[in-house]
C-alpha atoms as a PDB file:
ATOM      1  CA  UNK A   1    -113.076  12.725  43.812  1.00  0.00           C
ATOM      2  CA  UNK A   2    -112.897  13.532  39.951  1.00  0.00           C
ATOM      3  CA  UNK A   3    -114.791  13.472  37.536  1.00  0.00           C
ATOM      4  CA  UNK A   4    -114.061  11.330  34.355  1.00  0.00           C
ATOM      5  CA  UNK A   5    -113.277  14.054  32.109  1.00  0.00           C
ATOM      6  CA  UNK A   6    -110.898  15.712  34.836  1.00  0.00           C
ATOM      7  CA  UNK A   7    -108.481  12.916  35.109  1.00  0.00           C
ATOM      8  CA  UNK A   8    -106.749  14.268  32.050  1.00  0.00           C
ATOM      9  CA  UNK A   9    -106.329  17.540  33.335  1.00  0.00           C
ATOM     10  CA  UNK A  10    -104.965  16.340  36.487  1.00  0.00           C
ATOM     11  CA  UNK A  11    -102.689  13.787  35.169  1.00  0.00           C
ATOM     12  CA  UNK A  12    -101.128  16.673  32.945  1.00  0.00           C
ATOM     13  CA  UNK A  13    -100.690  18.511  36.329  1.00  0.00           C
ATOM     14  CA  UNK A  14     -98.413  16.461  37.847  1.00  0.00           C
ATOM     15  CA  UNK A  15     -96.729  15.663  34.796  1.00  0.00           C
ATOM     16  CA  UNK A  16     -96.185  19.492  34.898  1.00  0.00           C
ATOM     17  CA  UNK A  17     -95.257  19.856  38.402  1.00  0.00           C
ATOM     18  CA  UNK A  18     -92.719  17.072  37.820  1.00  0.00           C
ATOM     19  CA  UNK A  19     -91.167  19.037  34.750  1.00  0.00           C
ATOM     20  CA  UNK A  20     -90.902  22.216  37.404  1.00  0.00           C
ATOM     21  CA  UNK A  21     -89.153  20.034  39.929  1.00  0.00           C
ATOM     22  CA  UNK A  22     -86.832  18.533  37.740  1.00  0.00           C
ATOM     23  CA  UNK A  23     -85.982  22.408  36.259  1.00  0.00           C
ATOM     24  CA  UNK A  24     -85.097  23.701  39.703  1.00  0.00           C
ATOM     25  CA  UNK A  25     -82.732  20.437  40.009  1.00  0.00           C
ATOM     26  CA  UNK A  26     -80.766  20.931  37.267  1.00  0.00           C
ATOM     27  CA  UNK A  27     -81.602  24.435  36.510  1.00  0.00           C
ATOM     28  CA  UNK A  28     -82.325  23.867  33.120  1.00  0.00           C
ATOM     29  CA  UNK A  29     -83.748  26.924  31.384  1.00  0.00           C
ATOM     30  CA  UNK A  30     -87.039  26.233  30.919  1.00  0.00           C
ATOM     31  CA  UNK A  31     -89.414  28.466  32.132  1.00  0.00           C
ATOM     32  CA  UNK A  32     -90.865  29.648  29.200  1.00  0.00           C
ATOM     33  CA  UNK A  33     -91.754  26.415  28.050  1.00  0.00           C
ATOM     34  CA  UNK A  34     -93.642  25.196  31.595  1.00  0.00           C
ATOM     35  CA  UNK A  35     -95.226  28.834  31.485  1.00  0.00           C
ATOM     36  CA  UNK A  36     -96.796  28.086  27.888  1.00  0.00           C
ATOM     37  CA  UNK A  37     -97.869  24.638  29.392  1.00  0.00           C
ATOM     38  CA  UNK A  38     -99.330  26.428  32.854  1.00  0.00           C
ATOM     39  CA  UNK A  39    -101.640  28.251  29.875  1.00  0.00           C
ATOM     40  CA  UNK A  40    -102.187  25.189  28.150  1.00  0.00           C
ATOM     41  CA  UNK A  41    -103.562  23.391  31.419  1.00  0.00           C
ATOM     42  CA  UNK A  42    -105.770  26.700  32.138  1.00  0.00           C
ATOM     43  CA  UNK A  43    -107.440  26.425  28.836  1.00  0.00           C
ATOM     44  CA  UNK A  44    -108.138  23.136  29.268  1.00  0.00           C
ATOM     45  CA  UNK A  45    -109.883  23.467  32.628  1.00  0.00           C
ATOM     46  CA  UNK A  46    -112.117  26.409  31.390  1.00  0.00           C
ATOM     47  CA  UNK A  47    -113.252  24.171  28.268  1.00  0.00           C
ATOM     48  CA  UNK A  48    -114.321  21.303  30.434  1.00  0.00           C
ATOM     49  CA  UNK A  49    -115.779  23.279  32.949  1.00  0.00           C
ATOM     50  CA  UNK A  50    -117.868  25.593  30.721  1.00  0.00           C
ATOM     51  CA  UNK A  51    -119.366  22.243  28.772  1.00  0.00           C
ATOM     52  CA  UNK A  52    -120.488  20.232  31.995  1.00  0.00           C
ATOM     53  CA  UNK A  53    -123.355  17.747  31.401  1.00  0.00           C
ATOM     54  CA  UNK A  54    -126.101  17.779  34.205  1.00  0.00           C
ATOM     55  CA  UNK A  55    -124.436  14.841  35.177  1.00  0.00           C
ATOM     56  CA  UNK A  56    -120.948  16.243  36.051  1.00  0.00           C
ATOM     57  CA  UNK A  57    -122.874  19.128  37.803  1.00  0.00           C
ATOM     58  CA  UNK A  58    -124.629  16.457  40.107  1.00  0.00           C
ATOM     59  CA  UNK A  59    -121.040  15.166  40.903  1.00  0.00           C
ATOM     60  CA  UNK A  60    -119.801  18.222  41.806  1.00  0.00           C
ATOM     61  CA  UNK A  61    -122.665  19.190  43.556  1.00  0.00           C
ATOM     62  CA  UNK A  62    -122.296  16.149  45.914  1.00  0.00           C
ATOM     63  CA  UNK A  63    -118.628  16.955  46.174  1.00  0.00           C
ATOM     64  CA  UNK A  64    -117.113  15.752  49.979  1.00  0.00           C
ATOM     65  CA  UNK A  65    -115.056  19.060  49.917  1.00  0.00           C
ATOM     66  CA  UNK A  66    -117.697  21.748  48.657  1.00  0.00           C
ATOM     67  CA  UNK A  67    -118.925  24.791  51.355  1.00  0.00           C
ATOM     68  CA  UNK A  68    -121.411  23.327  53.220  1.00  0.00           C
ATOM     69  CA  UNK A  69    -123.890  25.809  55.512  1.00  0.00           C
ATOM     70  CA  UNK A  70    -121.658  26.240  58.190  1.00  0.00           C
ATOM     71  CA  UNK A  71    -118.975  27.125  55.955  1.00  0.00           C
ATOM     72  CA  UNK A  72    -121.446  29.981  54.371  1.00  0.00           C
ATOM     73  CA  UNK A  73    -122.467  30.801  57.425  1.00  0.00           C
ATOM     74  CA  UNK A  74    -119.383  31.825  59.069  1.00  0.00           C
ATOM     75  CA  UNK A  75    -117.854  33.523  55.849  1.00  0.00           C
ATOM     76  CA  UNK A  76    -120.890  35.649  55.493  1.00  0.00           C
ATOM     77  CA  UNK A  77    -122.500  36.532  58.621  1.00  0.00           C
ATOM     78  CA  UNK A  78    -121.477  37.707  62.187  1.00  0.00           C
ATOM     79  CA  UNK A  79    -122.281  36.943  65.512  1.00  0.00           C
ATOM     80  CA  UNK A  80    -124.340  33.566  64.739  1.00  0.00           C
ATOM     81  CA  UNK A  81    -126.358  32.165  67.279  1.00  0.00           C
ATOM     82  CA  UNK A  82    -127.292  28.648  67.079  1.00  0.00           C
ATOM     83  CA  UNK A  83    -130.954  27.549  68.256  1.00  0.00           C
ATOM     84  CA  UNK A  84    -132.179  23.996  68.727  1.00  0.00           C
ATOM     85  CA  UNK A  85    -135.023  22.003  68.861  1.00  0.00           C
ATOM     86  CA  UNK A  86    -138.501  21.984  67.248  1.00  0.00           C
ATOM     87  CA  UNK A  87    -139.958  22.525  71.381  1.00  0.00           C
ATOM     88  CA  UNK A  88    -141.802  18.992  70.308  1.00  0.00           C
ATOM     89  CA  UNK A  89    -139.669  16.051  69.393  1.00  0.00           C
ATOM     90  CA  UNK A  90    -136.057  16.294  69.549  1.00  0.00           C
ATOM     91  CA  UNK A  91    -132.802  18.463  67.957  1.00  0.00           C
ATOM     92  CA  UNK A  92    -132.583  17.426  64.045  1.00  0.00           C
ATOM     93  CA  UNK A  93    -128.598  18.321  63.570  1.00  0.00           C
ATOM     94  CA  UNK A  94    -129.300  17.816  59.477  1.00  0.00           C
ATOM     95  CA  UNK A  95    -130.922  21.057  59.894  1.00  0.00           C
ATOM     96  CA  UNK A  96    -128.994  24.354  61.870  1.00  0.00           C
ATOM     97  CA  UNK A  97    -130.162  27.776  62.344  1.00  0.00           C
ATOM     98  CA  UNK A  98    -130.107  30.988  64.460  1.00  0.00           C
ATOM     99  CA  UNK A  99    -129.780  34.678  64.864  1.00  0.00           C
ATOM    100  CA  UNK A 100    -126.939  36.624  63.404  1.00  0.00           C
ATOM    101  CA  UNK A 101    -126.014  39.975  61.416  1.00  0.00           C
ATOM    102  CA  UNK A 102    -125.551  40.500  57.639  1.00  0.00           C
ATOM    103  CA  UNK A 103    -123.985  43.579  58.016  1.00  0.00           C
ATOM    104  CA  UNK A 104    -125.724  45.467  60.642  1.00  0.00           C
ATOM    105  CA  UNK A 105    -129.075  43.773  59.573  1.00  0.00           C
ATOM    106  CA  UNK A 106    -130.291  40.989  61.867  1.00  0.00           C
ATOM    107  CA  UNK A 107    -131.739  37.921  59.830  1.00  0.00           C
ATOM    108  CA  UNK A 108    -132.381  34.524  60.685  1.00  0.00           C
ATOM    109  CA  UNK A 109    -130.575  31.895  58.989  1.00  0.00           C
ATOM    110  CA  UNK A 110    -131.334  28.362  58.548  1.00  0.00           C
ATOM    111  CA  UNK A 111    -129.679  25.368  56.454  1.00  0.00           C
ATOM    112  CA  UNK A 112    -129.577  21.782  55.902  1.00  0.00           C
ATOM    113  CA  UNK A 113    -125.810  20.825  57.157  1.00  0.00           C
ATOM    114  CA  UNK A 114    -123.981  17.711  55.786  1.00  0.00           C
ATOM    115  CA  UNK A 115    -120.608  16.230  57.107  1.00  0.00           C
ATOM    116  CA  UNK A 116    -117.085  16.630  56.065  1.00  0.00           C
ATOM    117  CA  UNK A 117    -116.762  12.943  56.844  1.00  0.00           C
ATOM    118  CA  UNK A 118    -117.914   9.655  57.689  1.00  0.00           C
ATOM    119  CA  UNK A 119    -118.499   9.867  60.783  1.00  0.00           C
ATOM    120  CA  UNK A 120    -119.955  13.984  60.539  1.00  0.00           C
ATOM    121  CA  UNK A 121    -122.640  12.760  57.813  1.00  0.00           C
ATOM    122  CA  UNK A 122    -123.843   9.785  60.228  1.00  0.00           C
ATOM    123  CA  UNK A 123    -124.151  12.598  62.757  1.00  0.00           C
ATOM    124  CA  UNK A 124    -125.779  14.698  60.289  1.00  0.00           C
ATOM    125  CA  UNK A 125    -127.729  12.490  58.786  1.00  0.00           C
ATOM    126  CA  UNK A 126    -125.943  13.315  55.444  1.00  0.00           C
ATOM    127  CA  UNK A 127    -128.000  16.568  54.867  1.00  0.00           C
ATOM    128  CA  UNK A 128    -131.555  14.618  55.495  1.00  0.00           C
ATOM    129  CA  UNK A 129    -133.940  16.418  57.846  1.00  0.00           C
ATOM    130  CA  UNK A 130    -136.460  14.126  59.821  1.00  0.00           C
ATOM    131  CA  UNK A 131    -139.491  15.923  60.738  1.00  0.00           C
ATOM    132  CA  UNK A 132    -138.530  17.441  63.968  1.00  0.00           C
ATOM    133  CA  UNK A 133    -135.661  19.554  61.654  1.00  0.00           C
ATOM    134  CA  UNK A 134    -138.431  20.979  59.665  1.00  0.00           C
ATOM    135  CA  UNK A 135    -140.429  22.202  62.151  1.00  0.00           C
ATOM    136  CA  UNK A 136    -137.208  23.320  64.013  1.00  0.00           C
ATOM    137  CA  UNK A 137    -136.650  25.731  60.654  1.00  0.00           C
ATOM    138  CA  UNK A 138    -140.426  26.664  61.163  1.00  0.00           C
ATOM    139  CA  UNK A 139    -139.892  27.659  64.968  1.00  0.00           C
ATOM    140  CA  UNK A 140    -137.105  29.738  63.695  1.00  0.00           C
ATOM    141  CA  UNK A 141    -139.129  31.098  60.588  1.00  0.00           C
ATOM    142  CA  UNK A 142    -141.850  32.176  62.872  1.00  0.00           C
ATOM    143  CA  UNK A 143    -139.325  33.542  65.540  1.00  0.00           C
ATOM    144  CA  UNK A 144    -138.192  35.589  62.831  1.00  0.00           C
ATOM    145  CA  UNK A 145    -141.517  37.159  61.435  1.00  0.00           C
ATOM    146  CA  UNK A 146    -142.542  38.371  64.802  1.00  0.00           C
ATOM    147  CA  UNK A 147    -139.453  40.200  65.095  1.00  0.00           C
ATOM    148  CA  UNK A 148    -139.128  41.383  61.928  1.00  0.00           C
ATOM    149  CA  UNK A 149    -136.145  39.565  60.580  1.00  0.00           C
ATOM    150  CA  UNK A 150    -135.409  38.641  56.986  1.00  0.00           C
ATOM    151  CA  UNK A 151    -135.233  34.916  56.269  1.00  0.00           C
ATOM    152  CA  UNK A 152    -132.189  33.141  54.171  1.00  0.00           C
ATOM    153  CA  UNK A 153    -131.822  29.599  53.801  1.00  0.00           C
ATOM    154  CA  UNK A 154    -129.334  27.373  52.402  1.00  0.00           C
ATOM    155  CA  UNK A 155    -130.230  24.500  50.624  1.00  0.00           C
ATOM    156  CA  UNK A 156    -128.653  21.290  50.287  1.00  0.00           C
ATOM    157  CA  UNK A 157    -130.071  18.038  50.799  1.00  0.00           C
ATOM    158  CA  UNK A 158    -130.786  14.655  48.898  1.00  0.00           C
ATOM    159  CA  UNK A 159    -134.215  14.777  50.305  1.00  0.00           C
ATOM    160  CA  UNK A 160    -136.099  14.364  53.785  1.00  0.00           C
ATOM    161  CA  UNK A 161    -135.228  11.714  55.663  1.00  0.00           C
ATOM    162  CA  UNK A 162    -137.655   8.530  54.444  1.00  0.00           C
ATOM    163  CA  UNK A 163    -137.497   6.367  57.209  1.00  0.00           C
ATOM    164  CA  UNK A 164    -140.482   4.642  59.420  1.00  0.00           C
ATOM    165  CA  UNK A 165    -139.683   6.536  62.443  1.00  0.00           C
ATOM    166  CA  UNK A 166    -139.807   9.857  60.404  1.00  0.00           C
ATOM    167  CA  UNK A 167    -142.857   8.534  58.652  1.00  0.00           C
ATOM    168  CA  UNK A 168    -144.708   7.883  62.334  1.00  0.00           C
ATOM    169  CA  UNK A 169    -143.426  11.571  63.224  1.00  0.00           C
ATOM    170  CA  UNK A 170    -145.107  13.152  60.304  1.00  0.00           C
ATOM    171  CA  UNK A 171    -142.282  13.539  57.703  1.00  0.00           C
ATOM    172  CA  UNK A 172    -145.208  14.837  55.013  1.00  0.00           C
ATOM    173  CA  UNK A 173    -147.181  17.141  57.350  1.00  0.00           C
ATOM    174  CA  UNK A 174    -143.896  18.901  58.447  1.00  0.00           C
ATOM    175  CA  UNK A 175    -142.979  19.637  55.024  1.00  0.00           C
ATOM    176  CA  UNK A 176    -146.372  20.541  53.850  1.00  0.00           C
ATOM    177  CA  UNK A 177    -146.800  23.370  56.864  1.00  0.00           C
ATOM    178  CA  UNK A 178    -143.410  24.740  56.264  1.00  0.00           C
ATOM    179  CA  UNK A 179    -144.424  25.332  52.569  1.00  0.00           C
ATOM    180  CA  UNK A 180    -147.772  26.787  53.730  1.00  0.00           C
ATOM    181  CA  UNK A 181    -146.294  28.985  56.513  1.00  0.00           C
ATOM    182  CA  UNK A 182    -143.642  30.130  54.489  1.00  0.00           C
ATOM    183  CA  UNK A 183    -146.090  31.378  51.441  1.00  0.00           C
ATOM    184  CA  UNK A 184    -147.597  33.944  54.355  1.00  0.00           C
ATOM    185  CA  UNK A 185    -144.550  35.106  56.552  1.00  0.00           C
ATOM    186  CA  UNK A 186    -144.413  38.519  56.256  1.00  0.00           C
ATOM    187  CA  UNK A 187    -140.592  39.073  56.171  1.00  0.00           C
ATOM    188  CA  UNK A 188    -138.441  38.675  53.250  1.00  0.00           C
ATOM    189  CA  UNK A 189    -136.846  35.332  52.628  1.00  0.00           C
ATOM    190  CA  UNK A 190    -134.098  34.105  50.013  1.00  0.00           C
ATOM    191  CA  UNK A 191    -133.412  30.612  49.491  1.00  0.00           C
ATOM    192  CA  UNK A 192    -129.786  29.287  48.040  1.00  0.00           C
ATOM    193  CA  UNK A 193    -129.446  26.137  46.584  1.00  0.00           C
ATOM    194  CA  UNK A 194    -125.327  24.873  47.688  1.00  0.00           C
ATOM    195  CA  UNK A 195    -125.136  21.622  46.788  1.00  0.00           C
ATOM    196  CA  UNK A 196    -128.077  19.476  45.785  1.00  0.00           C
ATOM    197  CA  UNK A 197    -131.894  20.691  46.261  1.00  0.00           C
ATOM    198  CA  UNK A 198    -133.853  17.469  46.394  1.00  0.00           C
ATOM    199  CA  UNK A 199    -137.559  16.612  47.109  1.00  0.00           C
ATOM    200  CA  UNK A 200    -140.035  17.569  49.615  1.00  0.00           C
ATOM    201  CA  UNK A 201    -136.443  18.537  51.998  1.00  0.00           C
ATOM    202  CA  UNK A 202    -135.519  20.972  49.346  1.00  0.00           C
ATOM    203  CA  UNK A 203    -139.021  22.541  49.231  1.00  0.00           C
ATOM    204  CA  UNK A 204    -139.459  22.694  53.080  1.00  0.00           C
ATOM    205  CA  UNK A 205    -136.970  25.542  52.509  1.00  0.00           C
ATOM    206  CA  UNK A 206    -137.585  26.895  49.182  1.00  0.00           C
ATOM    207  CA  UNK A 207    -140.829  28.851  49.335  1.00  0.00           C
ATOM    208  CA  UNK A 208    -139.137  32.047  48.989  1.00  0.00           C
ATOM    209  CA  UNK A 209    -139.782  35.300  47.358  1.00  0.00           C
ATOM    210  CA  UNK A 210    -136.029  35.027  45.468  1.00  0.00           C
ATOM    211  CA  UNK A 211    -134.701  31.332  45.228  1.00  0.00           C
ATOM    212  CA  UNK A 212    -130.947  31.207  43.987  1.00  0.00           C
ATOM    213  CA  UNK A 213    -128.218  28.221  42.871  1.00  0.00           C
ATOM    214  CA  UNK A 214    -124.901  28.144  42.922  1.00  0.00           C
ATOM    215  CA  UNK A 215    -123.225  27.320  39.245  1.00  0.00           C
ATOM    216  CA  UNK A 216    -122.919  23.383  39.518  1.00  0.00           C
ATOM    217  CA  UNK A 217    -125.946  22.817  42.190  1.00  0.00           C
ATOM    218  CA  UNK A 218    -128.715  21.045  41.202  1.00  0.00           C
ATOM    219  CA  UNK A 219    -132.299  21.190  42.119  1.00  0.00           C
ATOM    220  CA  UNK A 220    -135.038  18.422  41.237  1.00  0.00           C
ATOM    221  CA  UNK A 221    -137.783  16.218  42.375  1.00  0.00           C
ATOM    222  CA  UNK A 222    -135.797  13.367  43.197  1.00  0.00           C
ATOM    223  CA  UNK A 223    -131.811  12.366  42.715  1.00  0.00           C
ATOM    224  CA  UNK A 224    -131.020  11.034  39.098  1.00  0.00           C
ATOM    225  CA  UNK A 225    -130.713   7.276  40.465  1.00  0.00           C
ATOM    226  CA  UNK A 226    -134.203   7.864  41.625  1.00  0.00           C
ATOM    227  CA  UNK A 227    -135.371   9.080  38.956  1.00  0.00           C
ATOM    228  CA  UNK A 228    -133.987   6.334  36.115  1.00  0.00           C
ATOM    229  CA  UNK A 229    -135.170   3.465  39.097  1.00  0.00           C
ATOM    230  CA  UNK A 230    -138.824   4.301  38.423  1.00  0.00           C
ATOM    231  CA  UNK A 231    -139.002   5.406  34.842  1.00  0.00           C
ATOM    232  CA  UNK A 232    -136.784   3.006  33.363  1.00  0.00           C
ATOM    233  CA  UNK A 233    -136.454   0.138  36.372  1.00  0.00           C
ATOM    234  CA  UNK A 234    -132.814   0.826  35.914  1.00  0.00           C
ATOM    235  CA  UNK A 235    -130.814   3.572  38.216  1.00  0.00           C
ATOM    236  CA  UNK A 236    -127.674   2.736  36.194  1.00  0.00           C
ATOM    237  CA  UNK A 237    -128.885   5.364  33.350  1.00  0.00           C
ATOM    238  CA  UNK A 238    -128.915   7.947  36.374  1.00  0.00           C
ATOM    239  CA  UNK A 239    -126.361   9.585  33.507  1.00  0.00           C
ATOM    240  CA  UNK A 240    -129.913  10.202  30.907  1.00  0.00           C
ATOM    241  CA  UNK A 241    -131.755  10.905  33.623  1.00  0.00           C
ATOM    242  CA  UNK A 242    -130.048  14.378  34.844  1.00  0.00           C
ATOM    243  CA  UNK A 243    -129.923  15.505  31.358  1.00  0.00           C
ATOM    244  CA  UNK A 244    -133.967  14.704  30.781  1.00  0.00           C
ATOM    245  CA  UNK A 245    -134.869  16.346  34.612  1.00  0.00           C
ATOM    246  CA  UNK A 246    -133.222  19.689  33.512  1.00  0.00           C
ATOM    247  CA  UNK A 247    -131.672  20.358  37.573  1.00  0.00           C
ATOM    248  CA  UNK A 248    -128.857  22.100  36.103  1.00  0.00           C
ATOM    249  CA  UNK A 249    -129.382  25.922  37.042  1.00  0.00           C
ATOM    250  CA  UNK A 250    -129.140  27.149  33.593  1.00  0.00           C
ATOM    251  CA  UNK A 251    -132.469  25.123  32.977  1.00  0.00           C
ATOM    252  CA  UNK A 252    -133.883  26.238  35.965  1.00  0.00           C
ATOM    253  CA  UNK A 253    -133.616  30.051  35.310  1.00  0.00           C
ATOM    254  CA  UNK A 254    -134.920  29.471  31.881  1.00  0.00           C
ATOM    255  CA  UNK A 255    -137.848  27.850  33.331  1.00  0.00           C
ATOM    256  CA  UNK A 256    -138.446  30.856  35.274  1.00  0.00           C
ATOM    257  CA  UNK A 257    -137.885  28.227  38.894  1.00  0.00           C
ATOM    258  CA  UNK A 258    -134.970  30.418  40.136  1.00  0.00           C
ATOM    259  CA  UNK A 259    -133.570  34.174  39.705  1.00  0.00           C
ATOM    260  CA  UNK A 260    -129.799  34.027  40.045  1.00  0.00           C
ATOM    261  CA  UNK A 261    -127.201  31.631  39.340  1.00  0.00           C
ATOM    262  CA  UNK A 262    -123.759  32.594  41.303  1.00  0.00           C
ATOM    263  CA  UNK A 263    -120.857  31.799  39.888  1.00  0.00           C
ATOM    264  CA  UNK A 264    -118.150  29.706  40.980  1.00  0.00           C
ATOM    265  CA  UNK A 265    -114.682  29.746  40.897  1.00  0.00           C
ATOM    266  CA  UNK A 266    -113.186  27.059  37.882  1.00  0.00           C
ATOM    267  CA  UNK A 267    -113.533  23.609  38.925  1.00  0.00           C
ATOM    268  CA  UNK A 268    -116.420  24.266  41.516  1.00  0.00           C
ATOM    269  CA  UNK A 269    -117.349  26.226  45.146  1.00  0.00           C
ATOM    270  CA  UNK A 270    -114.742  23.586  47.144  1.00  0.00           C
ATOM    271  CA  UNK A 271    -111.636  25.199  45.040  1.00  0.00           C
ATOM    272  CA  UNK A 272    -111.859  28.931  46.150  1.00  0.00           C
ATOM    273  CA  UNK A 273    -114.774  28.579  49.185  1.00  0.00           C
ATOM    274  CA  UNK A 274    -114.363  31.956  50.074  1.00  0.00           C
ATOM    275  CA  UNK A 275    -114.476  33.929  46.329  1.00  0.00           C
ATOM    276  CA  UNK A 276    -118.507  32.355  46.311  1.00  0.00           C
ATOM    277  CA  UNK A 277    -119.247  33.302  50.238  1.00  0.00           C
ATOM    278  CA  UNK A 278    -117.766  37.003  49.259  1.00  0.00           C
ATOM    279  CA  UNK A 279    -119.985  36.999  45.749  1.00  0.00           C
ATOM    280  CA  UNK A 280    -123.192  35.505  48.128  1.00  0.00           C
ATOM    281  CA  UNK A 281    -122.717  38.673  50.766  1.00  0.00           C
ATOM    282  CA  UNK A 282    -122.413  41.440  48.013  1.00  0.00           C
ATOM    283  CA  UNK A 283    -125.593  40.282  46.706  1.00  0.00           C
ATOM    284  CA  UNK A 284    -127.673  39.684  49.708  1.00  0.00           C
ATOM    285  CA  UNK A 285    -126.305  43.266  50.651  1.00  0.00           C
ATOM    286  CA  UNK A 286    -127.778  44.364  47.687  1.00  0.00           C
ATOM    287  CA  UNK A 287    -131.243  42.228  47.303  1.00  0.00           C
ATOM    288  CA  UNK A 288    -132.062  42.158  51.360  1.00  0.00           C
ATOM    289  CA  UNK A 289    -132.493  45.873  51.648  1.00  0.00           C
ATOM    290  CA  UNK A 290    -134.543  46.017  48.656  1.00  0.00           C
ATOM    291  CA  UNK A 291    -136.937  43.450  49.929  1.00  0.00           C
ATOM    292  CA  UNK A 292    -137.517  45.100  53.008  1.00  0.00           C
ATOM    293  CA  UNK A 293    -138.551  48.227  51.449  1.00  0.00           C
ATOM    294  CA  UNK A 294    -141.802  46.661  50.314  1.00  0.00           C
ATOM    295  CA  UNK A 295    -144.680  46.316  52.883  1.00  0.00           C
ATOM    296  CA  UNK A 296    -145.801  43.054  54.195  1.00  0.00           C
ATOM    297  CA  UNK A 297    -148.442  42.813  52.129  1.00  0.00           C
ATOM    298  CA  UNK A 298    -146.642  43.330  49.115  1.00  0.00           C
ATOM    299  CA  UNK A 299    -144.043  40.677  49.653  1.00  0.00           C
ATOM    300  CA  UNK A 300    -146.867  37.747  50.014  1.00  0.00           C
ATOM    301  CA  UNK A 301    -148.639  39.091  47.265  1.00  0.00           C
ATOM    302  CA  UNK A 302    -145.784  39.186  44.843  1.00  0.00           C
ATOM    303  CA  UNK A 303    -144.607  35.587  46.582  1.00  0.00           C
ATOM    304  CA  UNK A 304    -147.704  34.318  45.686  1.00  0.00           C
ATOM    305  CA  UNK A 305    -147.446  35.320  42.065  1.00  0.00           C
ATOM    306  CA  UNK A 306    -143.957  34.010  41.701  1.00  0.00           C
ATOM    307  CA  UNK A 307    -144.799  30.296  42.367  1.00  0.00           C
ATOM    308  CA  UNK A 308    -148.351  30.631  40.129  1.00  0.00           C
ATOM    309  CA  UNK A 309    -146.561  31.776  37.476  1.00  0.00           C
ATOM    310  CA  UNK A 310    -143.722  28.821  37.637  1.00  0.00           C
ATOM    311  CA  UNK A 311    -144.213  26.508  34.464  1.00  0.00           C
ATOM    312  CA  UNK A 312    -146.515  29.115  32.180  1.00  0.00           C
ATOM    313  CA  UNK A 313    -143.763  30.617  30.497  1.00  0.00           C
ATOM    314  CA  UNK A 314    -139.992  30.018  29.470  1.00  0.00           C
ATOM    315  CA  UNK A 315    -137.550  32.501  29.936  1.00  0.00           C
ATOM    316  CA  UNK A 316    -135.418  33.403  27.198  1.00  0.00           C
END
């Protein structure tokens, strides 16, 4: 998939890698030449990439190659144990989680998981947890507070999962505990946003006392189509829409909603998967121990105060 403004860029790639082939073929001397043109095509991909609208961002973000939690998982952790079930319902498999080691600290990890295909994202339910996920994340959540283990989640998700049988199963309840037992746990939790942070399945995740995004994720009430279908009756100015929802993670930061933005390698996460899993470890290395200096108390308290203070000030 690329974007509109990439086409260029690629086009002039294989243009280029045509001009190298037919150089080694003849052996024409012209090295220097495809060099200055290698530059050219280098400078042209950091101009587009640094002047993405939100737009672009949400197409990246929704990317079928970019990391997805497994991915992150298995780059940044050790010895990951999966768990399943919510001990009520059923197995959600748009939501995984377990035990495994940061470094030689234990932590809990849970995600929403899309597919690398088809066939994966049917399986998956393309990212969407039903209710039974959520509380599965809860069960793990808890797990993890009465054994003392630091919480990180991955986000990335459209949104819960709005169908009738979810709806009978108590899609809104399940989100709506998660965000009240999460504001309590006494154990340090991080959230990342991956990919796209949508809705109530976003926010079943992200009550955390540090929430971070990746460059070009995005992070809103509701996807762009959704949002131009009930302002405007019209989901084809999804385009307006990102730009007026500020989801972008610049935005976000300004408006005080996240702390970090990690950066990406040129083009987005699914071109070098492993530079953002080693740039996610170094800082979780860094933030996790902090947070676990501070005593129970303190982390709720200072939770707390981080989601009252969300939308009373911008940050410059």
């Amino acid at each position: 998939m690329l974007l509109d403004t990439e086409k260029n860029i690629y086009e002039f790639k294989e243009k280029l890698n045509e001009l190298k082939k037919l150089a080694q073929d003849s052996k024409i001397d012209i090295l220097s030449d495809i060099s200055g043109l290698e530059l050219k095509v280098i400078s042209m991909e950091k101009q587009l990439y640094d002047n993405l609208t939100a737009w672009e961002k949400v197409c990246i973000a929704r990317h079928q190659g970019r990391p997805v939690t497994l991915d992150y998982i298995n780059a940044i952790f050790t010895d990951f144990i999966e768990l399943h079930g919510d001990r009520l319902f059923a197995d959600d498999p748009a939501i995984i989680g377990g035990v495994a080691k940061l470094g030689d600290i234990a932590v809990t990890v849970i995600g929403h998981q899309k597919g690398r295909n088809m066939n994966e994202n049917i399986i998956r339910n393309f990212g969407m947890p039903q209710p039974e996920g959520n509380r599965k994340a809860l069960r793990l959540m808890k797990q993890a507070e009465k054994f003392g283990r630091p919480i990180i989640c991955f986000i990335d998700t459209p949104g819960a999962f709005c169908g009738i049988g979810a709806e009978e199963r108590g899609q809104g309840e399940a989100i709506a505990r998660n965000i009240m037992t999460m504001s309590g746990l006494k154990v340090p939790i991080i959230s990342i946003v991956i990919g796209e942070g949508g809705s109530g399945g976003a926010l079943a995740l992200g009550v955390a006392d540090q929430v971070w995004m990746l460059e070009n994720a995005v992070y809103s009430i509701l996807s762009p189509e959704g949002f131009a279908s009930i302002l405007w009756k019209d989901s084809l100015r999804c385009k307006e829409a990102a730009d007026d929802m500020k989801m972008t993670a610049i935005d976000l930061q300004k408006l005080g909603i996240i702390e970090d933005i990690i950066e990406e390698p040129t083009g987005g996460a699914h071109k070098n998967p492993s530079f953002v899993a080693v740039e996610l470890k170094k800082k979780l290395l860094k933030v996790i121990p902090e947070l676990r200096k501070k005593s129970a108390e303190d982390l709720v308290k200072a939770r707390y105060n981080r989601f009252r203070k969300i939308g009373t000030e911008i940050v410059n």
